[in-house]
PDB file of N, CA and C in Angstrom:
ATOM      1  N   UNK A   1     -20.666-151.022 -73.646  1.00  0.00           N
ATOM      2  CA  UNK A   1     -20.205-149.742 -74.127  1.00  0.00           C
ATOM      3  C   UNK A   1     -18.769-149.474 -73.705  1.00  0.00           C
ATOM      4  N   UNK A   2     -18.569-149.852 -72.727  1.00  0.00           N
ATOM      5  CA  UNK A   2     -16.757-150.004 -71.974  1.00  0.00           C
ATOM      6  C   UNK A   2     -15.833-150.684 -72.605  1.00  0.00           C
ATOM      7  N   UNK A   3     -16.713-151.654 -73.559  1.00  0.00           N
ATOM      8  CA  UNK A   3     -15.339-152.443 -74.181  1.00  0.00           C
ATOM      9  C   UNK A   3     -15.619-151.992 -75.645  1.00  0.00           C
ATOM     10  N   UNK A   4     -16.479-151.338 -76.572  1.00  0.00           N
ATOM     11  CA  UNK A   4     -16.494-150.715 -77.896  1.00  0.00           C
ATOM     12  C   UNK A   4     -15.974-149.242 -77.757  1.00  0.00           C
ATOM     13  N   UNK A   5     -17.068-148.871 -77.186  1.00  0.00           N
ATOM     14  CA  UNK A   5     -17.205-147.079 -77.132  1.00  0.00           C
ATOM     15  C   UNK A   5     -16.083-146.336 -76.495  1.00  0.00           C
ATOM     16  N   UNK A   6     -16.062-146.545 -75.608  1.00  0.00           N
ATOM     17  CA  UNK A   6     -15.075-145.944 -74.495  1.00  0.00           C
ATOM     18  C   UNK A   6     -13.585-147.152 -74.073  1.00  0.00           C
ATOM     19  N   UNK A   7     -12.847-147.737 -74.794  1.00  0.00           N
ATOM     20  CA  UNK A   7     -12.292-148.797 -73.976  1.00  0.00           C
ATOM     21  C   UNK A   7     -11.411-148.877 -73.118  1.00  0.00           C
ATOM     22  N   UNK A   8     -12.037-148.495 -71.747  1.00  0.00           N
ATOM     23  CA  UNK A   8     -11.837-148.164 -70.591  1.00  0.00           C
ATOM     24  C   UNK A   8     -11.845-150.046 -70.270  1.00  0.00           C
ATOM     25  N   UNK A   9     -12.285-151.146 -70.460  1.00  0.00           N
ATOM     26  CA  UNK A   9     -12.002-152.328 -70.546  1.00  0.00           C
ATOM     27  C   UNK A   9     -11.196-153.194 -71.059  1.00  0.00           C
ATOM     28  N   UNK A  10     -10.470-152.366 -72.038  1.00  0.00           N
ATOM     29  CA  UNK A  10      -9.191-153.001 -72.075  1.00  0.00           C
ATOM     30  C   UNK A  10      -7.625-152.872 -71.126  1.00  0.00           C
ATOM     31  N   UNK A  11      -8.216-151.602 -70.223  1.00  0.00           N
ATOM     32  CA  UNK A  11      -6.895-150.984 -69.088  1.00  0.00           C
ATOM     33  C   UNK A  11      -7.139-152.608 -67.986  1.00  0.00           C
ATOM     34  N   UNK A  12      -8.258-152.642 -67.623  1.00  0.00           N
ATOM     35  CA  UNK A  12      -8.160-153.394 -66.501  1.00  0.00           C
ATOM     36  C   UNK A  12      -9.029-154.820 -66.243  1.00  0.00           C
ATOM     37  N   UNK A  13     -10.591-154.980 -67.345  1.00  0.00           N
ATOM     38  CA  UNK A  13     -11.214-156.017 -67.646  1.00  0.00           C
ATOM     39  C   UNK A  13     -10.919-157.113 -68.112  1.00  0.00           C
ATOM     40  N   UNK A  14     -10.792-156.898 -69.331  1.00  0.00           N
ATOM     41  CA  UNK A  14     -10.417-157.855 -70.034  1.00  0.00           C
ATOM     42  C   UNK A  14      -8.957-158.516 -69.701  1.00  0.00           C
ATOM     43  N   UNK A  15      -8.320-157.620 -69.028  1.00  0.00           N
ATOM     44  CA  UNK A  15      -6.327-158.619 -68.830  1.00  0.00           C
ATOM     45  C   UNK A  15      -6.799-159.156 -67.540  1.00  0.00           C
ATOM     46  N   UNK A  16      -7.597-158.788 -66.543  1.00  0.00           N
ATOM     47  CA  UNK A  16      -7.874-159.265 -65.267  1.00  0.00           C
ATOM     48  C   UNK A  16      -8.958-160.357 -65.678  1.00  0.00           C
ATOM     49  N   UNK A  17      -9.544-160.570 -66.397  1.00  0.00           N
ATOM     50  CA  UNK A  17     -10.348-161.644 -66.715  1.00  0.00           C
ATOM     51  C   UNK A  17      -9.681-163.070 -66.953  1.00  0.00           C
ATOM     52  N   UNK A  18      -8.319-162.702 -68.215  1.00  0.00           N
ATOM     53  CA  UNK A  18      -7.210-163.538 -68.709  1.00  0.00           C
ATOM     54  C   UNK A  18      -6.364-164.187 -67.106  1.00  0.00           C
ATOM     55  N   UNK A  19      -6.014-162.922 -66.199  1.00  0.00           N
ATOM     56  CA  UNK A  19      -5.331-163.597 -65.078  1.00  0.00           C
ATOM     57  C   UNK A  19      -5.593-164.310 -64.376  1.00  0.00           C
ATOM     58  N   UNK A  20      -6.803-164.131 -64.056  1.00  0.00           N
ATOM     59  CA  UNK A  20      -7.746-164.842 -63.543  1.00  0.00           C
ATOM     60  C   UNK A  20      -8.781-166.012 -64.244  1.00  0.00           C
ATOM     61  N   UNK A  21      -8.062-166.307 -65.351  1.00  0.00           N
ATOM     62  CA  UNK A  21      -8.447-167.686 -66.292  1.00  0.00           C
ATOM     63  C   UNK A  21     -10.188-167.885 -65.865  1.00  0.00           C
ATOM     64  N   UNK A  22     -10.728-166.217 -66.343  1.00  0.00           N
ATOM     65  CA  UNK A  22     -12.102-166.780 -66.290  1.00  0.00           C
ATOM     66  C   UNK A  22     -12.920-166.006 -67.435  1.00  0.00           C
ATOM     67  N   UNK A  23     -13.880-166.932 -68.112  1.00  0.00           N
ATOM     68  CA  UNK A  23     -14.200-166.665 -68.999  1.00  0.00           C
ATOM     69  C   UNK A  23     -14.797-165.051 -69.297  1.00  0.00           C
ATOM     70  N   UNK A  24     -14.485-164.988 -70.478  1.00  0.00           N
ATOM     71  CA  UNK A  24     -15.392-163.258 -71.469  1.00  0.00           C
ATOM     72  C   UNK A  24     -16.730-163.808 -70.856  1.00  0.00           C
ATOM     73  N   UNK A  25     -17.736-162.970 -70.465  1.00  0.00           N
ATOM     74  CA  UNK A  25     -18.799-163.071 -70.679  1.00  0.00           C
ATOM     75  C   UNK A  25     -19.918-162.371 -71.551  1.00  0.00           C
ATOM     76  N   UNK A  26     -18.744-162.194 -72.650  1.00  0.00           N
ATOM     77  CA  UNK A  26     -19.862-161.648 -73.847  1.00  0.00           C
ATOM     78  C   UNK A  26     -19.196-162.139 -75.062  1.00  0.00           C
ATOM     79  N   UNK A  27     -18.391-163.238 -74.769  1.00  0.00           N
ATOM     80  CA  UNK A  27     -18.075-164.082 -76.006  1.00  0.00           C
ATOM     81  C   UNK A  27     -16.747-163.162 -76.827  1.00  0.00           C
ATOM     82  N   UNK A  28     -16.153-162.587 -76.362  1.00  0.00           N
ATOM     83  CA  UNK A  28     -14.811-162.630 -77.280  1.00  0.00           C
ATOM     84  C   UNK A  28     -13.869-163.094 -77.057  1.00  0.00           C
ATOM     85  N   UNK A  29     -12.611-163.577 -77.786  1.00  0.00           N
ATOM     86  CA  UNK A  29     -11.993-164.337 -78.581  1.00  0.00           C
ATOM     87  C   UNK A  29     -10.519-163.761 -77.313  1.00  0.00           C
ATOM     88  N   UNK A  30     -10.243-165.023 -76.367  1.00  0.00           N
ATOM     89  CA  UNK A  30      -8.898-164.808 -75.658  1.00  0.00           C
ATOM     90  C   UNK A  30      -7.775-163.646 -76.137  1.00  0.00           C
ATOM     91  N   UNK A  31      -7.393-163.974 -77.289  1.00  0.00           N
ATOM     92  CA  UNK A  31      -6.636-162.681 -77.511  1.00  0.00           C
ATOM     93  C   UNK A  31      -6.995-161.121 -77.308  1.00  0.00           C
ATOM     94  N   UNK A  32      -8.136-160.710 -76.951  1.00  0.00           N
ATOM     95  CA  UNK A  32      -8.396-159.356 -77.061  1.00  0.00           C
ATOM     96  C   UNK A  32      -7.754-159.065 -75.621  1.00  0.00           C
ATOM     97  N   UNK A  33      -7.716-159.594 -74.929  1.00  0.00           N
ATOM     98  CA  UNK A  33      -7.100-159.115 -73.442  1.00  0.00           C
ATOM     99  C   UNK A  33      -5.512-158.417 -73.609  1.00  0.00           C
ATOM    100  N   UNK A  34      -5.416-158.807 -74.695  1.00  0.00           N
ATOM    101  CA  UNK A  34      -3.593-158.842 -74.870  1.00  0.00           C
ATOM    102  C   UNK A  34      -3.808-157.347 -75.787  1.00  0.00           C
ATOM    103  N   UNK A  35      -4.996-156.970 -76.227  1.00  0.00           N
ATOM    104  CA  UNK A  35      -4.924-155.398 -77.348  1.00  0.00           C
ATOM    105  C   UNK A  35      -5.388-154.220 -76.515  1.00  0.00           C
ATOM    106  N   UNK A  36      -4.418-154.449 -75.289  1.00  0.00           N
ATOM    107  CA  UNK A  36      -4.412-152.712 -74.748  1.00  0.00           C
ATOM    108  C   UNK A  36      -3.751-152.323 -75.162  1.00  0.00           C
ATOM    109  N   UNK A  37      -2.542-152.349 -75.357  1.00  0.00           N
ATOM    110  CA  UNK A  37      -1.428-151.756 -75.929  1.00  0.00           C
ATOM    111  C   UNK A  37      -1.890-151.130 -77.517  1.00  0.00           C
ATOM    112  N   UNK A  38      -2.317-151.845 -78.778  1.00  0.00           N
ATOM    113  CA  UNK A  38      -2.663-151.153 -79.782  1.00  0.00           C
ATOM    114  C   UNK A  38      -4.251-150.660 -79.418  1.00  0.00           C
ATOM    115  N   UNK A  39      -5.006-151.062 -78.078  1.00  0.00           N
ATOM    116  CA  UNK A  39      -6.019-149.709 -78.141  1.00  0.00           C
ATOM    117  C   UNK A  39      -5.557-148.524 -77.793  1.00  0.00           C
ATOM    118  N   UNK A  40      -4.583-148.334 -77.303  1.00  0.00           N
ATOM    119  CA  UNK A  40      -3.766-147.308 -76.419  1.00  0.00           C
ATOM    120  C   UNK A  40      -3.074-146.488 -77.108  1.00  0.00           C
ATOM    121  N   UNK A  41      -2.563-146.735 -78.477  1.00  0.00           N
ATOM    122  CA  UNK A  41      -1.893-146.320 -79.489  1.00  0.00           C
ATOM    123  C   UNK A  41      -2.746-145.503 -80.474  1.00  0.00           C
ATOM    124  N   UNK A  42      -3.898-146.103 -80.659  1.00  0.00           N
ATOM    125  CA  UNK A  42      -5.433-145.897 -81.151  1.00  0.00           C
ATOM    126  C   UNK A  42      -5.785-144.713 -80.677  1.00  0.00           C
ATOM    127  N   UNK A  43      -5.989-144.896 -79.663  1.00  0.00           N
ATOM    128  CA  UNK A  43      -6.563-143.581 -78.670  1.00  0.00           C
ATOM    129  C   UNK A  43      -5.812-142.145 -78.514  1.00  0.00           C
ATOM    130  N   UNK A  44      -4.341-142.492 -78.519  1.00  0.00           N
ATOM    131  CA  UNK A  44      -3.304-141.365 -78.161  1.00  0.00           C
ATOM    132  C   UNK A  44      -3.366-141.155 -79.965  1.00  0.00           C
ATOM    133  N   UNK A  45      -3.412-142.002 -81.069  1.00  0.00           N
ATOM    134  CA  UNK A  45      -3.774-141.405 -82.035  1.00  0.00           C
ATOM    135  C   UNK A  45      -4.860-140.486 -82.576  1.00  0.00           C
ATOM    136  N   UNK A  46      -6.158-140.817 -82.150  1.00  0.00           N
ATOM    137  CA  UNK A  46      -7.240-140.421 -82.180  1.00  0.00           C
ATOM    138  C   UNK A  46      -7.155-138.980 -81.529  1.00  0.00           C
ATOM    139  N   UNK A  47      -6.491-138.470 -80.131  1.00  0.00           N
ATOM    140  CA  UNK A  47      -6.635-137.592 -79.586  1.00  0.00           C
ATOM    141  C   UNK A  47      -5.575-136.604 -80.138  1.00  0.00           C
ATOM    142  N   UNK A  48      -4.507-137.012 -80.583  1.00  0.00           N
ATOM    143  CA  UNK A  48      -3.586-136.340 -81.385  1.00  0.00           C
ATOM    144  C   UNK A  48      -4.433-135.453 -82.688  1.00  0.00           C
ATOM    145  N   UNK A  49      -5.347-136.212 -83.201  1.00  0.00           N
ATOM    146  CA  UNK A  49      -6.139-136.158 -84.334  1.00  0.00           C
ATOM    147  C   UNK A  49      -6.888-134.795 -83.951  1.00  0.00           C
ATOM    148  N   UNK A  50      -7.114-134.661 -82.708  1.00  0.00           N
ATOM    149  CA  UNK A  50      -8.613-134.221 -82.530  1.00  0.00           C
ATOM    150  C   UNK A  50      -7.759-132.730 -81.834  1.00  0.00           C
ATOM    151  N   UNK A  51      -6.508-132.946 -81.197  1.00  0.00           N
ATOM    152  CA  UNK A  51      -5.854-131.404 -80.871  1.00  0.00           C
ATOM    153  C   UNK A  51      -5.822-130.992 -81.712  1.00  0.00           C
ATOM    154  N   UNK A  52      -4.978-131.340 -83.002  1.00  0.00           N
ATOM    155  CA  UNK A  52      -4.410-130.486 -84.096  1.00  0.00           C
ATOM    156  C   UNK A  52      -5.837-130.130 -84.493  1.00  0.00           C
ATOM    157  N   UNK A  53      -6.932-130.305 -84.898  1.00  0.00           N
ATOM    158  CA  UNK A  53      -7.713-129.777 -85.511  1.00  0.00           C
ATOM    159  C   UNK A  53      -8.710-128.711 -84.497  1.00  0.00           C
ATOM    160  N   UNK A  54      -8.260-128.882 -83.379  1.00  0.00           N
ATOM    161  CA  UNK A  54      -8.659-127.649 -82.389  1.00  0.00           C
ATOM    162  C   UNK A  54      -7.558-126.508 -82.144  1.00  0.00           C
ATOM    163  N   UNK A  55      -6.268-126.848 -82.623  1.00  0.00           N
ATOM    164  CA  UNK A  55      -5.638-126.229 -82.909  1.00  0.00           C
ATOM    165  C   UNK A  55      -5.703-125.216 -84.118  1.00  0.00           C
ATOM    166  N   UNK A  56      -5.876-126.248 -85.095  1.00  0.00           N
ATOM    167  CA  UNK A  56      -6.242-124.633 -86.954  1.00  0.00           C
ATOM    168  C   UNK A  56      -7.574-124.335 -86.296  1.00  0.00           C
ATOM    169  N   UNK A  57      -8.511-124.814 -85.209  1.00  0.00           N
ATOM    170  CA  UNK A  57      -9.813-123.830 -85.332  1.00  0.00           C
ATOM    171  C   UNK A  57      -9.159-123.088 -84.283  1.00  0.00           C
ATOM    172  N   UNK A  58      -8.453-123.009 -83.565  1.00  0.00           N
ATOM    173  CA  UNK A  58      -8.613-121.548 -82.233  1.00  0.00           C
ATOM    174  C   UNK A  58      -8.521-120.369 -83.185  1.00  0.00           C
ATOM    175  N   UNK A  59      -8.981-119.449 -82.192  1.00  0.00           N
ATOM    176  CA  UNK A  59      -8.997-118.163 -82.180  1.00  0.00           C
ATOM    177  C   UNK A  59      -8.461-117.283 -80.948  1.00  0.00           C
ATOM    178  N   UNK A  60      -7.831-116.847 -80.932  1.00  0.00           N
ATOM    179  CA  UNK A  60      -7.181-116.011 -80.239  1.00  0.00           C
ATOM    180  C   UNK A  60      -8.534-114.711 -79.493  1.00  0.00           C
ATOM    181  N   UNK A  61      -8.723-114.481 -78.738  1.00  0.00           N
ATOM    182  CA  UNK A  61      -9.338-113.574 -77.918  1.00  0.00           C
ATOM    183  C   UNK A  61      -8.882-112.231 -78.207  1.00  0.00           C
ATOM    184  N   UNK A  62      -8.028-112.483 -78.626  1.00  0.00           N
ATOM    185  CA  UNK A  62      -6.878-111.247 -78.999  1.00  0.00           C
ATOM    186  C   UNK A  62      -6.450-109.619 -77.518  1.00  0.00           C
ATOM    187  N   UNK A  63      -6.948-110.669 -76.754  1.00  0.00           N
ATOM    188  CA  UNK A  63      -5.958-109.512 -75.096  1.00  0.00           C
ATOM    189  C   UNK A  63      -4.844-109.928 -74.833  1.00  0.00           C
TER     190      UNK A  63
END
């Protein structure tokens, strides 16, 4: 779930796996260690996504 759902495994798993020249142990493909950077882009996109639209819903309390 750390490396789909949440990828909190691409900050520090998967590149520390690569440095340490030791195998995925769930079978993916050497290059994914190297896609923090476009998960990271992903994410700050995604959350960008998700202010603005909490943004047109606020409501003001109005005090």
């Amino acid at each position: 779930a750390v490396v789909f759902v949440i990828p909190l495994a691409f900050v520090n798993w998967l590149p520390a796996l690569h440095i340490l020249d030791r195998p995925q142990p769930i079978g993916l493909p050497g290059w994914v260690g190297f896609g923090a950077p476009l998960v990271a882009v992903a994410c700050c996109a995604l959350a960008g996504l998700a202010w603005r639209a909490g943004l047109r819903a606020y409501r003001s309390t109005g005090s």
